[in-house]
N, C-alpha and C. Protein backbone atom coordinates (compact mmCIF):
# COMPACT_ATOMS: atom_id res chain seq x y z
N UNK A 1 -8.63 -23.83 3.78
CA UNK A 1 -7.69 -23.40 2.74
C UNK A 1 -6.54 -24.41 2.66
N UNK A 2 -6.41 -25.24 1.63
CA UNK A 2 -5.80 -26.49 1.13
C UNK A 2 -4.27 -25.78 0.23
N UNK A 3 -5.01 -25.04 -0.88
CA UNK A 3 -3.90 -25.22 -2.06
C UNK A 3 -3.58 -23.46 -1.63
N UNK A 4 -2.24 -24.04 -2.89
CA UNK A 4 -1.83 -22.22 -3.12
C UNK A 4 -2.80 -21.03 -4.04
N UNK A 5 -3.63 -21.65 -4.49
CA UNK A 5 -4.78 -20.47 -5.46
C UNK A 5 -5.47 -20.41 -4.41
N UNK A 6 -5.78 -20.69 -3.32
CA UNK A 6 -6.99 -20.19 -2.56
C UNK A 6 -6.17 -19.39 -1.69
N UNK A 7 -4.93 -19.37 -1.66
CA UNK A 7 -4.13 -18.42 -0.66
C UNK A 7 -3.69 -17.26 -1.93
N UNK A 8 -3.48 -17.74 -2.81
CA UNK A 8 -2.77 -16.29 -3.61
C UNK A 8 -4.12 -15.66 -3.72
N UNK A 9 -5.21 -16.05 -4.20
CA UNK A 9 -6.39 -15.74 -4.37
C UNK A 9 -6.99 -14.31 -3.36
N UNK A 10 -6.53 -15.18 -1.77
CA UNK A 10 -7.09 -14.32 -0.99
C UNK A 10 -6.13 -13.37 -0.87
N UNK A 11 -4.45 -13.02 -0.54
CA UNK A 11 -3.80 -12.38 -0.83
C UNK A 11 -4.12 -11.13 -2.07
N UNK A 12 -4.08 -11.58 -2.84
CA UNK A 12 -4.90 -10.50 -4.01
C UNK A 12 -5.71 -9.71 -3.65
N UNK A 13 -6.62 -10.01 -3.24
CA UNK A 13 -7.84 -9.67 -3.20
C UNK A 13 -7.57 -7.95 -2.30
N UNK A 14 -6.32 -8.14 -1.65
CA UNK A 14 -5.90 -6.57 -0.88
C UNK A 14 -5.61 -5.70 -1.76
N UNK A 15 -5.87 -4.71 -1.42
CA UNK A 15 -5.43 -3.10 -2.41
C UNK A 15 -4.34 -3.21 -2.78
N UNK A 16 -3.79 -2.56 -3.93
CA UNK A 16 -2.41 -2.48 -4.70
C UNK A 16 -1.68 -3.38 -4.52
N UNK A 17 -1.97 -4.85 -4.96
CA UNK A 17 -1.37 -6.05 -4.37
C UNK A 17 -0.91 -6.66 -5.92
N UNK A 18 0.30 -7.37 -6.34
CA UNK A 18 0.32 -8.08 -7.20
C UNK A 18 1.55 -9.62 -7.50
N UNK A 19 1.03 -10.68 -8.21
CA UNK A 19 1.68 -11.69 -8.10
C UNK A 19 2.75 -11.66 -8.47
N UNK A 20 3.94 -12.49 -8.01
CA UNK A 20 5.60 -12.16 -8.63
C UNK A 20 5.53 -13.37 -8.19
N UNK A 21 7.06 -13.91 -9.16
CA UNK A 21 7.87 -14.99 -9.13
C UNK A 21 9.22 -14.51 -9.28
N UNK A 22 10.32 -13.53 -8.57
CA UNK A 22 11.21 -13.72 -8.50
C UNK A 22 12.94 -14.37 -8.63
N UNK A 23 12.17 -15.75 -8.43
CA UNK A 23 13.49 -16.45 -8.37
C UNK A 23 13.83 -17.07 -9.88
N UNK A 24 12.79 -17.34 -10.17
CA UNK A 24 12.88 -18.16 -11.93
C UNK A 24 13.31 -19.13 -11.36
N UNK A 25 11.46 -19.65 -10.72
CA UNK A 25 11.50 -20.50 -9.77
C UNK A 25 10.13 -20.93 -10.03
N UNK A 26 9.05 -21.57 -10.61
CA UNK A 26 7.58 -21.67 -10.43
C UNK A 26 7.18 -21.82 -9.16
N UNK A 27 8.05 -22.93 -8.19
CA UNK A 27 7.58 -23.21 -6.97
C UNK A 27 7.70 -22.35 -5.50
N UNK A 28 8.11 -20.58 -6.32
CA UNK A 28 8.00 -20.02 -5.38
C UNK A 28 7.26 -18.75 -5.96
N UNK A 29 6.03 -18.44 -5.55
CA UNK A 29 5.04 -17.48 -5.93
C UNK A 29 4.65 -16.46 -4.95
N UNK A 30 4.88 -15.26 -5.33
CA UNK A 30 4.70 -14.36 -4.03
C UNK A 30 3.80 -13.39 -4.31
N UNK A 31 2.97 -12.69 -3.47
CA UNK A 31 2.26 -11.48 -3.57
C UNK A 31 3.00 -10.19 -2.67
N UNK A 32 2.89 -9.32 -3.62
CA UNK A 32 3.48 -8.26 -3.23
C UNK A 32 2.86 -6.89 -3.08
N UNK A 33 3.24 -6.01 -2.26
CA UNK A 33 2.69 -4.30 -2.20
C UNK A 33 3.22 -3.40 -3.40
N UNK A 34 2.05 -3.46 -4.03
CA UNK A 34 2.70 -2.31 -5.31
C UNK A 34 2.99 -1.09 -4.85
N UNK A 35 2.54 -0.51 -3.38
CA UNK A 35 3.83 1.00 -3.16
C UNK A 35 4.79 0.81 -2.49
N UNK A 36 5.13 -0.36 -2.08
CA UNK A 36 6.85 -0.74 -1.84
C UNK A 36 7.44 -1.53 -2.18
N UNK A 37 6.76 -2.91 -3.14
CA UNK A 37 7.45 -4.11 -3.67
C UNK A 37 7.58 -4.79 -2.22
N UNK A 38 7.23 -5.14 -1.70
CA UNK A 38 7.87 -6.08 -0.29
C UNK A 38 6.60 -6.53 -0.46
N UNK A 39 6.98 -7.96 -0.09
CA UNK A 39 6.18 -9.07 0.00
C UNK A 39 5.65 -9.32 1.22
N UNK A 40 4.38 -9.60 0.64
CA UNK A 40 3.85 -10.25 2.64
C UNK A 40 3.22 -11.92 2.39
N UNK A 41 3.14 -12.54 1.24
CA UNK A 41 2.59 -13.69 1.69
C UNK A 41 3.45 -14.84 0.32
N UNK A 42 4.66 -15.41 1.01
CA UNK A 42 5.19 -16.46 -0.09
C UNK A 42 4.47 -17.84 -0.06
N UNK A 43 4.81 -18.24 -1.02
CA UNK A 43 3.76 -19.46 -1.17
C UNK A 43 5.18 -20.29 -2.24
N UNK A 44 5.07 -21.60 -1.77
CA UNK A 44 5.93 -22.84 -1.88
C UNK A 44 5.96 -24.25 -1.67
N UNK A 45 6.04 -24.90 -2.05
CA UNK A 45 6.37 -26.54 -2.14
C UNK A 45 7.18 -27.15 -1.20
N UNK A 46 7.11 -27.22 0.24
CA UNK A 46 8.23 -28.54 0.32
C UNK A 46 7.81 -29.29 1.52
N UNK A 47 8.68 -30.06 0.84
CA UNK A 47 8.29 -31.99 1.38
C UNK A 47 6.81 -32.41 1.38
N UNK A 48 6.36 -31.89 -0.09
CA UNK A 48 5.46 -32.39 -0.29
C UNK A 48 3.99 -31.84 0.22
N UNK A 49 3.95 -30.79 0.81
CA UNK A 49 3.50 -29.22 1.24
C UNK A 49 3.29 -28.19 0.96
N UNK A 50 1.92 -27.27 0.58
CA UNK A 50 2.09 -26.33 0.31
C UNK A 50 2.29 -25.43 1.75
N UNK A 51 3.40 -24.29 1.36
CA UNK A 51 3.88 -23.85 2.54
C UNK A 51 3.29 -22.31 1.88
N UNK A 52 3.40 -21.22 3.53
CA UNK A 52 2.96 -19.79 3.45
C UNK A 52 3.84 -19.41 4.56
N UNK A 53 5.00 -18.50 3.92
CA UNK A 53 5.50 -17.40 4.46
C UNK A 53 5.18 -15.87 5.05
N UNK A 54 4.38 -15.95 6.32
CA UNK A 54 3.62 -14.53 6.12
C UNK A 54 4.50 -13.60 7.46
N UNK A 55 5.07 -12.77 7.25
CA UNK A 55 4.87 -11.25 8.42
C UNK A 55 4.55 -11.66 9.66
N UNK A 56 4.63 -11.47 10.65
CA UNK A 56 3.87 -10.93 12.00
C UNK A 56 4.63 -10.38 13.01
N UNK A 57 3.94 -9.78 14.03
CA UNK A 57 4.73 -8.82 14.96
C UNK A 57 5.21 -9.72 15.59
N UNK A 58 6.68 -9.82 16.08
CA UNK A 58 7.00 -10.66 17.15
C UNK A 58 5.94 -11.18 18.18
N UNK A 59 5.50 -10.48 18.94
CA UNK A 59 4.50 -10.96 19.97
C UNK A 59 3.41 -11.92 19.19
N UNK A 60 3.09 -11.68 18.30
CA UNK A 60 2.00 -12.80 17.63
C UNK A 60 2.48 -13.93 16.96
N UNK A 61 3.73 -14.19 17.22
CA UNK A 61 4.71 -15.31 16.32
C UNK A 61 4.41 -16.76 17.12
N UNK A 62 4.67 -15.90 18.54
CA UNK A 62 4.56 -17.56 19.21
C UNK A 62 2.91 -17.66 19.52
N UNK A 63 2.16 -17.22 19.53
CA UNK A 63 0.73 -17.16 19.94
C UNK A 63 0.47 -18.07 18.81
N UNK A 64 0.86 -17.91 17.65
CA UNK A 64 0.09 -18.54 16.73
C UNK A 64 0.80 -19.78 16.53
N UNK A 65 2.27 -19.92 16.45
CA UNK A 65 2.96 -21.34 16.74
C UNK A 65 2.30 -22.17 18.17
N UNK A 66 1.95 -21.49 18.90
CA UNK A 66 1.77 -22.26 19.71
C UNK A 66 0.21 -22.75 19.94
N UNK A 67 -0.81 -22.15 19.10
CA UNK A 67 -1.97 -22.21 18.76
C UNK A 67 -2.27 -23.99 17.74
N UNK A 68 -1.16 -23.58 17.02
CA UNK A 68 -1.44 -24.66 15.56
C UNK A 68 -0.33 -25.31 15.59
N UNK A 69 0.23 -26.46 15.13
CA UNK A 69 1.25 -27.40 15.25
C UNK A 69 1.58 -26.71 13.47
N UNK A 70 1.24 -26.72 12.90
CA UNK A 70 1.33 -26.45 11.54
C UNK A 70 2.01 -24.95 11.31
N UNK A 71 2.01 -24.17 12.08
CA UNK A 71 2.34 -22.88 12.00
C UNK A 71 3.70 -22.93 12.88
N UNK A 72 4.81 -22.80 11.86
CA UNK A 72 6.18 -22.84 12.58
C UNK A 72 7.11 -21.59 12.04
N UNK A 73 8.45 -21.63 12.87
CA UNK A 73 9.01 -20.28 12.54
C UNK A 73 9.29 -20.45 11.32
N UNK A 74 9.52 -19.33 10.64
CA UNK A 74 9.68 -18.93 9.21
C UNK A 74 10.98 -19.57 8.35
N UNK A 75 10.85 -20.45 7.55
CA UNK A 75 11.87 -20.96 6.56
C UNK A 75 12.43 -20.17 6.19
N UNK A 76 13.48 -19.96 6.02
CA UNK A 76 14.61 -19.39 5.19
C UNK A 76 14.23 -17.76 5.62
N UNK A 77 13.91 -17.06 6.45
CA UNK A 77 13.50 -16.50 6.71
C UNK A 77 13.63 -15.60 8.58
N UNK A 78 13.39 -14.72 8.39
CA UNK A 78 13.67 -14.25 10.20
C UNK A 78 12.74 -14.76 10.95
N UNK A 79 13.18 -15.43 11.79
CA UNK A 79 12.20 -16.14 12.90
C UNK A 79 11.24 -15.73 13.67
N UNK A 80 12.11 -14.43 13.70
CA UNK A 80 11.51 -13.28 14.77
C UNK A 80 10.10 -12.97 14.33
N UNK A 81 10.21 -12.68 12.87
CA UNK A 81 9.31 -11.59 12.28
C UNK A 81 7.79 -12.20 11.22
N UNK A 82 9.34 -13.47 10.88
CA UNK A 82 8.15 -14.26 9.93
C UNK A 82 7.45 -16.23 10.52
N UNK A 83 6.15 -16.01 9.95
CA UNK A 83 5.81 -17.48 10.59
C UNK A 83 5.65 -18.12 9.12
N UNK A 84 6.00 -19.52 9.29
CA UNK A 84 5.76 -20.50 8.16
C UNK A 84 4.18 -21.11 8.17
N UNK A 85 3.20 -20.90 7.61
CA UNK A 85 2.17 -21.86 7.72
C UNK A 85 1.65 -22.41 6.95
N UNK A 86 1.46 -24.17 7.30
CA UNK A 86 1.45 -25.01 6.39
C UNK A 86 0.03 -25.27 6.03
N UNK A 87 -0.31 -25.69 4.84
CA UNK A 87 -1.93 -25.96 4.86
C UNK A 87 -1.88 -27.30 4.34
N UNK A 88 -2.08 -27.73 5.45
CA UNK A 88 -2.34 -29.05 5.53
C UNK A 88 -3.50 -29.41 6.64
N UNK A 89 -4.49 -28.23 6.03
CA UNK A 89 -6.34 -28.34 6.62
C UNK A 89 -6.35 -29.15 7.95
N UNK A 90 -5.58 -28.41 8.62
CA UNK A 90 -5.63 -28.12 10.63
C UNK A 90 -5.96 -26.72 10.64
N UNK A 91 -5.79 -25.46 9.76
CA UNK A 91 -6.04 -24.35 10.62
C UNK A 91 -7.35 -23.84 9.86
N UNK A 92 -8.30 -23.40 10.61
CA UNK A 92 -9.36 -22.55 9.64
C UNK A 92 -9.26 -21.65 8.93
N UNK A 93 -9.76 -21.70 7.89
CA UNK A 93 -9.81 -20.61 7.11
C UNK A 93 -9.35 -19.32 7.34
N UNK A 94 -10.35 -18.94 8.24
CA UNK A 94 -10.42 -17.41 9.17
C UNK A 94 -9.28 -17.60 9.83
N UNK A 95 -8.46 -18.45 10.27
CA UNK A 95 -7.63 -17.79 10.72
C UNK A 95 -6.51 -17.48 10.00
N UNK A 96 -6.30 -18.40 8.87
CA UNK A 96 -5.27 -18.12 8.12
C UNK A 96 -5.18 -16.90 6.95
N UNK A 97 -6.48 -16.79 7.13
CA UNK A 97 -7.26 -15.06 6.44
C UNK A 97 -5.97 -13.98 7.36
N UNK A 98 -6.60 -14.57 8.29
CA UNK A 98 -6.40 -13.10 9.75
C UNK A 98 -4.94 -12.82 9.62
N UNK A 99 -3.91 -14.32 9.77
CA UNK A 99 -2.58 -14.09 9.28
C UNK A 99 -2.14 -13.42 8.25
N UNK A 100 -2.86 -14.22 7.23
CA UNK A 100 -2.37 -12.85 5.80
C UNK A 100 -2.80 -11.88 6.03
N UNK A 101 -4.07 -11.40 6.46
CA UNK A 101 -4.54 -10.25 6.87
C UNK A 101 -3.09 -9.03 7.69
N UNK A 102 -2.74 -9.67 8.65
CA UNK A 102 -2.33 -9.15 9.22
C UNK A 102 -0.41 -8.99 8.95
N UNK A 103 -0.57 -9.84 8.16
CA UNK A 103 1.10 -10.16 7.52
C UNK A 103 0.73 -8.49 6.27
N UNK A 104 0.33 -8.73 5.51
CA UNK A 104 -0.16 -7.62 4.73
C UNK A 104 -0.17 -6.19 5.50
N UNK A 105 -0.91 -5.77 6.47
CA UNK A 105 -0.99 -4.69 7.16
C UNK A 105 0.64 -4.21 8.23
N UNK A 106 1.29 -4.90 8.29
CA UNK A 106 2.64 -4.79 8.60
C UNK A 106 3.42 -4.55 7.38
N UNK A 107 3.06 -5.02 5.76
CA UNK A 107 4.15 -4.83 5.11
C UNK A 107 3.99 -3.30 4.56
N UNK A 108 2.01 -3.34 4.52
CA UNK A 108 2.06 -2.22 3.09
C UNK A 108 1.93 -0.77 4.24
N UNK A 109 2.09 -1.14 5.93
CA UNK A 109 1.75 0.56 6.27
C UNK A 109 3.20 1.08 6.26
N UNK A 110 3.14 2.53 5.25
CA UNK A 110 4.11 3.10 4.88
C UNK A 110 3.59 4.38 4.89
N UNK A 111 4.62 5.41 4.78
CA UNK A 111 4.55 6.75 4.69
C UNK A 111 3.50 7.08 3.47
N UNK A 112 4.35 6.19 2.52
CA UNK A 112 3.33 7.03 0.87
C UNK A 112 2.43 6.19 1.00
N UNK A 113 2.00 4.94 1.45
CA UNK A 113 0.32 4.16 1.58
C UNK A 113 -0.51 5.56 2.42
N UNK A 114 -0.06 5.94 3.52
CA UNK A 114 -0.44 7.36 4.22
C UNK A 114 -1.06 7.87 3.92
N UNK A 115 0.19 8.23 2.69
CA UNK A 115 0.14 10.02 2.06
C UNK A 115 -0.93 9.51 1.00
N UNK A 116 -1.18 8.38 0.21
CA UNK A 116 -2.21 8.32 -1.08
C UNK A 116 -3.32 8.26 -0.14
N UNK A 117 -3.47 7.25 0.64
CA UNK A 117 -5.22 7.54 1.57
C UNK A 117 -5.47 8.93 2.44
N UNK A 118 -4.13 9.86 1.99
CA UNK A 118 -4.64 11.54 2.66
C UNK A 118 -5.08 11.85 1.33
N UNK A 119 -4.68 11.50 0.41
CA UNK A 119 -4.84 12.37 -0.76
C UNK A 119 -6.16 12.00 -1.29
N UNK A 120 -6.48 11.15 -1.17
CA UNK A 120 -7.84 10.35 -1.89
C UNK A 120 -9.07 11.20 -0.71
N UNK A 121 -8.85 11.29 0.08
CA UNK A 121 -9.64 12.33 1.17
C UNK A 121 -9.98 13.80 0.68
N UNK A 122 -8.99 14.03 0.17
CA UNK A 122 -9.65 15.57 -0.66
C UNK A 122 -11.10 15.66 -1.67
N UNK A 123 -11.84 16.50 -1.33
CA UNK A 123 -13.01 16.63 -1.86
C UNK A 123 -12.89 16.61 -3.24
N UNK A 124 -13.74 16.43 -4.48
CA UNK A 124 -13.82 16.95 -5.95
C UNK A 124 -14.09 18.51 -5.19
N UNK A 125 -13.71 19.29 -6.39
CA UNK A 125 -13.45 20.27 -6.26
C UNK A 125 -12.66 21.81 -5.35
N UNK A 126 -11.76 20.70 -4.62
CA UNK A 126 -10.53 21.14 -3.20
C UNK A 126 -9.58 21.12 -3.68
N UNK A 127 -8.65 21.57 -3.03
CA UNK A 127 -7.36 21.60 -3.18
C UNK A 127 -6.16 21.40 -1.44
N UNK A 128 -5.50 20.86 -1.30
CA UNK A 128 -5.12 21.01 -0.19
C UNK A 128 -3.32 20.87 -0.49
N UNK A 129 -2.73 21.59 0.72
CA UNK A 129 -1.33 21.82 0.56
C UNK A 129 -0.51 20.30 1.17
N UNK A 130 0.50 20.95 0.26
CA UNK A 130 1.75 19.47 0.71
C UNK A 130 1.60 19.15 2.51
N UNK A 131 1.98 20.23 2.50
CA UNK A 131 1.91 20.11 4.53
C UNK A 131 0.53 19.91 5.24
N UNK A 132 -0.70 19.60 4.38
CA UNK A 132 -1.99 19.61 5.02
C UNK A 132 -2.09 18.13 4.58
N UNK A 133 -1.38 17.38 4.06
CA UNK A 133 -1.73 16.27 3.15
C UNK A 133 -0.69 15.60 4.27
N UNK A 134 0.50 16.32 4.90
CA UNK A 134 1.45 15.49 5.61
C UNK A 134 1.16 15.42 6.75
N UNK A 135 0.42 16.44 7.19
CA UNK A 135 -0.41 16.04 8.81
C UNK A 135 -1.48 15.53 8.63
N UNK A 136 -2.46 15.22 7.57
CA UNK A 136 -3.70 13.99 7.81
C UNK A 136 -2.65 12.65 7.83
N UNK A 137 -1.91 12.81 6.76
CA UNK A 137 -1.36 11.56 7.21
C UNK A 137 -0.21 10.83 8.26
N UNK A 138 -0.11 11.83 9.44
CA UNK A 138 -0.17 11.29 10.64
C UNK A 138 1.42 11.72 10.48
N UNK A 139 2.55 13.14 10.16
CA UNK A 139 3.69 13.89 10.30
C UNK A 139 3.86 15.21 9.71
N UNK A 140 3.45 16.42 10.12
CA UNK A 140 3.42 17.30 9.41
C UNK A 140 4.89 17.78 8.59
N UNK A 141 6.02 17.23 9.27
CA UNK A 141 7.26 17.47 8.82
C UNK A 141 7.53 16.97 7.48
N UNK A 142 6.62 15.50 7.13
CA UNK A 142 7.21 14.96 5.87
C UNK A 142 6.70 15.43 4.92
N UNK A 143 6.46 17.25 4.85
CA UNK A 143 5.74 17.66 3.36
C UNK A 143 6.77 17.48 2.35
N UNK A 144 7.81 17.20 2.33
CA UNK A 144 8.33 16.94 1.13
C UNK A 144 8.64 15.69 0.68
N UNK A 145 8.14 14.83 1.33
CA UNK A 145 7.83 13.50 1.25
C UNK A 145 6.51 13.54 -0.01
N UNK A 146 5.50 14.28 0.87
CA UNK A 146 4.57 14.19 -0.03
C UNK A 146 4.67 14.31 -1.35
N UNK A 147 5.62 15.56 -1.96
CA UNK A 147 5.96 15.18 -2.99
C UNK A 147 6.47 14.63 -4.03
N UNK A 148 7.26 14.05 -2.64
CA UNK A 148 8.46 12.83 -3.33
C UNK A 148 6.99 11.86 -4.16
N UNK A 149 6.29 11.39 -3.17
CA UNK A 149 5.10 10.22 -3.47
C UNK A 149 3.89 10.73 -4.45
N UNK A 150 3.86 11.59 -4.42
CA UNK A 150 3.01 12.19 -5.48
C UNK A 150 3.58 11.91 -6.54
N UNK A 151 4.83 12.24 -7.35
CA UNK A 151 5.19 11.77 -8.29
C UNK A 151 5.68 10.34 -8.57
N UNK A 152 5.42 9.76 -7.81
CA UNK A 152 6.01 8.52 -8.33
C UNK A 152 4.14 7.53 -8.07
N UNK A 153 2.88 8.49 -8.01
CA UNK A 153 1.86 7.88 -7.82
C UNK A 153 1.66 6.70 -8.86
N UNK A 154 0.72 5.60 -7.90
CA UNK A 154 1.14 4.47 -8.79
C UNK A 154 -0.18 4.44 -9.39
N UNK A 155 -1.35 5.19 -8.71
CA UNK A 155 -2.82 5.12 -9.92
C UNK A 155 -3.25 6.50 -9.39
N UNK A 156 -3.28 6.98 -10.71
CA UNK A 156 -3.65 8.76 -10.73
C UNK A 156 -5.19 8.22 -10.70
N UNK A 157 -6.02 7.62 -11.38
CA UNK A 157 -7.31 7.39 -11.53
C UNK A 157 -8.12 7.56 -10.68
N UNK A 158 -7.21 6.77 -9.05
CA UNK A 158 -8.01 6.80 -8.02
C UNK A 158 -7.22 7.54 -6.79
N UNK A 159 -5.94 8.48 -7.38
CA UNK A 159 -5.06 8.85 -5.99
C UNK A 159 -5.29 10.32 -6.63
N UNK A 160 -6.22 11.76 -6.43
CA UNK A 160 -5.91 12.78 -7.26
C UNK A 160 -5.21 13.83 -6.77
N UNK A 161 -3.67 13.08 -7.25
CA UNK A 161 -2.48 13.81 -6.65
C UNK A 161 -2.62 15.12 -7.75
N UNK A 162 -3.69 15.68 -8.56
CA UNK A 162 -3.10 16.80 -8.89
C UNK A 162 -3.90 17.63 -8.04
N UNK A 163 -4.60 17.64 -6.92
CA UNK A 163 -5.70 18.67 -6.03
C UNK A 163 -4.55 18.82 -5.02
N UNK A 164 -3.23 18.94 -4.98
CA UNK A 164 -2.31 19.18 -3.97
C UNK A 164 -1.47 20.26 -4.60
N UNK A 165 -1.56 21.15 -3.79
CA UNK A 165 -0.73 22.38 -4.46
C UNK A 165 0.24 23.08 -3.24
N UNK A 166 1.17 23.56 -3.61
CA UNK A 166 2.17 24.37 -2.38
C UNK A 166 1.43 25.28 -1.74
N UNK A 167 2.11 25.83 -0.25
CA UNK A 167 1.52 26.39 0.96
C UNK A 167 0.76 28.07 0.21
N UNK A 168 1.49 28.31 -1.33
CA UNK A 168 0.77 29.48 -2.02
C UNK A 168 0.02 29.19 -2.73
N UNK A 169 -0.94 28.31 -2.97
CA UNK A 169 -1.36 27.89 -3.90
C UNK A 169 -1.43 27.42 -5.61
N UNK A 170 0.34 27.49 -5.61
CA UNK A 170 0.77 26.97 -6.52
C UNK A 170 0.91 26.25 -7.31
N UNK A 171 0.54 25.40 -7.99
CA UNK A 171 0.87 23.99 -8.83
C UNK A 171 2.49 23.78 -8.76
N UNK A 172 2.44 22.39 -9.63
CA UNK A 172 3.61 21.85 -9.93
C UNK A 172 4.04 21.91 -11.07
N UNK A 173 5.38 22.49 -11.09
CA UNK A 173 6.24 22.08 -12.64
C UNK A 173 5.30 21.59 -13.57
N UNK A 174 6.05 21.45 -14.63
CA UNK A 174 5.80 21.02 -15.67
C UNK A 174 5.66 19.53 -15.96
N UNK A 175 6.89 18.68 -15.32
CA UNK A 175 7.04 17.81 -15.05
C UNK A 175 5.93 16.16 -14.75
N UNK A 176 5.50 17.18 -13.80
CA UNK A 176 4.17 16.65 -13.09
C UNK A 176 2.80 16.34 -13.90
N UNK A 177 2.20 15.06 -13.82
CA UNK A 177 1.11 15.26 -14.10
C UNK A 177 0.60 14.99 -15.11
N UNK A 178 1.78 14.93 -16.33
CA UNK A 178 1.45 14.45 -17.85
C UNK A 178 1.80 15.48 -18.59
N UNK A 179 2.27 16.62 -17.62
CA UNK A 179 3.03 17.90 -18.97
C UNK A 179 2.47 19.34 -18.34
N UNK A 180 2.98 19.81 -19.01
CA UNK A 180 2.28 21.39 -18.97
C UNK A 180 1.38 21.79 -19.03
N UNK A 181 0.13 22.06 -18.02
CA UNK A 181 -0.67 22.54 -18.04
C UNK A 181 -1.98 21.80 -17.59
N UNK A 182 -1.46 20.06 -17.54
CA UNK A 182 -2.12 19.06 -17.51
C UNK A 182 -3.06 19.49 -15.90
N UNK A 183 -2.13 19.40 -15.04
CA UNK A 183 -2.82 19.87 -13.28
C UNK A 183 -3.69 21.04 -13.37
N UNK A 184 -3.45 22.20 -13.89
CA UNK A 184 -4.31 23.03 -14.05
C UNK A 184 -6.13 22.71 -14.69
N UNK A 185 -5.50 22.39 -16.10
CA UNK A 185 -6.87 21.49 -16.87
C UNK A 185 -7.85 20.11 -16.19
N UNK A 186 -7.16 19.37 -14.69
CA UNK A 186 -8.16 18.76 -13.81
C UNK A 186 -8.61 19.45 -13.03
N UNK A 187 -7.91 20.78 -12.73
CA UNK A 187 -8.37 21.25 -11.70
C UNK A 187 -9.52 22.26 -12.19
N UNK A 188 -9.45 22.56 -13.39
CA UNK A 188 -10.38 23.31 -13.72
C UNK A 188 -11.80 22.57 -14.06
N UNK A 189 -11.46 21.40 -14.61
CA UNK A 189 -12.34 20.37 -14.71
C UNK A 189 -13.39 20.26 -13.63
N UNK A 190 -12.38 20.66 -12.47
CA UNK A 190 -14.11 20.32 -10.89
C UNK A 190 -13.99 21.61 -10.87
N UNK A 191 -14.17 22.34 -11.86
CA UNK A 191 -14.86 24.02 -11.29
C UNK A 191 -13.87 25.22 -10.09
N UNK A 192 -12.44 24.40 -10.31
CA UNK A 192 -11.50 25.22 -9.61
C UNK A 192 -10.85 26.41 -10.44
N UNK A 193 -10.89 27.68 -10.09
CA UNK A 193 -10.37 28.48 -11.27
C UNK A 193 -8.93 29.10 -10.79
N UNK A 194 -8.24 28.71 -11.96
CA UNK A 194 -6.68 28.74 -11.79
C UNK A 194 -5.73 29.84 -12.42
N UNK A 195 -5.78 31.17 -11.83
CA UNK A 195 -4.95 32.32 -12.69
C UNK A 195 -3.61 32.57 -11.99
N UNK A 196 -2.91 32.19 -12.95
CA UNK A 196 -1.59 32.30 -13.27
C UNK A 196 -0.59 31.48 -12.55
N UNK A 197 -1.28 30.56 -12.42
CA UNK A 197 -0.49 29.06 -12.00
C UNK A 197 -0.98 28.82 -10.87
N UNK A 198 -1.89 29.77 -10.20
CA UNK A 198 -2.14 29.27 -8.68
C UNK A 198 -4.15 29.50 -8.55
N UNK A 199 -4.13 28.63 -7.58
CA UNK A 199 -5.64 28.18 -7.19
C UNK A 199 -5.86 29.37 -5.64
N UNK A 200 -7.13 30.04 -5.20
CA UNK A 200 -7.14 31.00 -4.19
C UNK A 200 -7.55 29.80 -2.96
N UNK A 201 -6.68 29.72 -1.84
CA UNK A 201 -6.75 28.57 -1.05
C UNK A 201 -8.09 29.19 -0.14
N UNK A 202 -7.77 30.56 0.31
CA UNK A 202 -9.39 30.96 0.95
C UNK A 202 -10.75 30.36 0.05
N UNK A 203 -10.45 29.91 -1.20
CA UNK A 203 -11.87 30.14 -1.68
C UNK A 203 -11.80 27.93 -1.60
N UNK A 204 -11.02 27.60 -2.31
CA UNK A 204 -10.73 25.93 -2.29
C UNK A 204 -10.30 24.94 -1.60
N UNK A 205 -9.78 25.62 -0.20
CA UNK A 205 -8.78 24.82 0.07
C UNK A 205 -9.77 23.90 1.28
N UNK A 206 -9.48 22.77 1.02
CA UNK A 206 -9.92 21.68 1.48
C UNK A 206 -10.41 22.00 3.40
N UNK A 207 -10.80 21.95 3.96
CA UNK A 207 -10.72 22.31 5.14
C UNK A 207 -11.08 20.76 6.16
């Protein structure tokens, strides 16, 4: 891996990932986590260099500086946290995969990355509660988290935040979902039957 398209390229290629330029700057191109905006892999020009700003846990900072002459502490950047690596075809491929790889998996694990891969776990035709959605995803306390992230879901298509209903089997507001009535009408869609705003959790509820 030589240029910056074979690094933004592979960068991309991760879930909910997308390209930014920030500075109103061409020579600084970044990929970013579309459920937090934080960047894990910058890409830049200097001294004649394409350079890569990526993430890593402290403990893997010097392992890999001290692995590659090309891989130095992070430009403009925390030393601690971030490594600079240059491609100037000394490091293999795979490993500079593994870095973004792993620069990426430090930026995007988050509460609501969590809470959408609990939610995508619910069966077609289930339903499961805020607080059942906040202990798959690894805190049962943050059920109101869950709904913080439910509404601000960034792809209904593939996250089906409307199969989440309160500890009574309630739906959500109005608000939610595309309007009035909208959560009910998917849920009825997989054969869930919904009287008078609420779904029977003995008969649906996700187990």
């Amino acid at each position: 891996m030589k240029t910056r398209e074979e690094a933004l390229k592979f960068g991309l290629s991760f879930p909910d990932t997308y390209q930014d330029a920030p500075f109103h700057d061409e020579n600084w191109q970044l990929v970013r986590c579309k459920l937090n905006k934080k960047a894990f892999l910058w890409s830049y020009e200097k001294d004649g260099q394409i350079c890569l700003n990526l993430k890593v846990d402290p403990i893997k900072a010097w392992f890999w500086r001290d692995r590659y002459e090309a891989v130095k502490p992070g430009y403009h950047q925390n030393k601690e946290h971030w490594n600079t690596v240059i491609l100037d075809g000394s490091i293999p491929d795979a490993d500079i995969e593994l870095m973004i790889a792993e620069s990426y998996d430090l930026i995007s694990d988050t509460p609501a990355k969590r809470i959408y891969e609990a939610v995508k776990q619910i069966p077609y035709g289930h339903v499961a509660t805020y607080a059942q959605i906040a202990e798959v995803a690894g805190d049962r306390k943050m059920a109101r988290a869950v709904g913080n992230a439910l509404h601000k879901n960034p792809d209904p298509d593939h996250i089906p935040c409307f199969r989440v209903v309160n500890a009574k089997g309630e739906l959500a507001g109005e608000f939610a979902f595309g309007g009035a009535g909208v959560q009910a009408k998917l849920l009825e869609a997989e054969g869930i039957e919904v009287i008078d705003g609420k779904v029977d959790l003995k008969k649906y509820q996700w187990k």
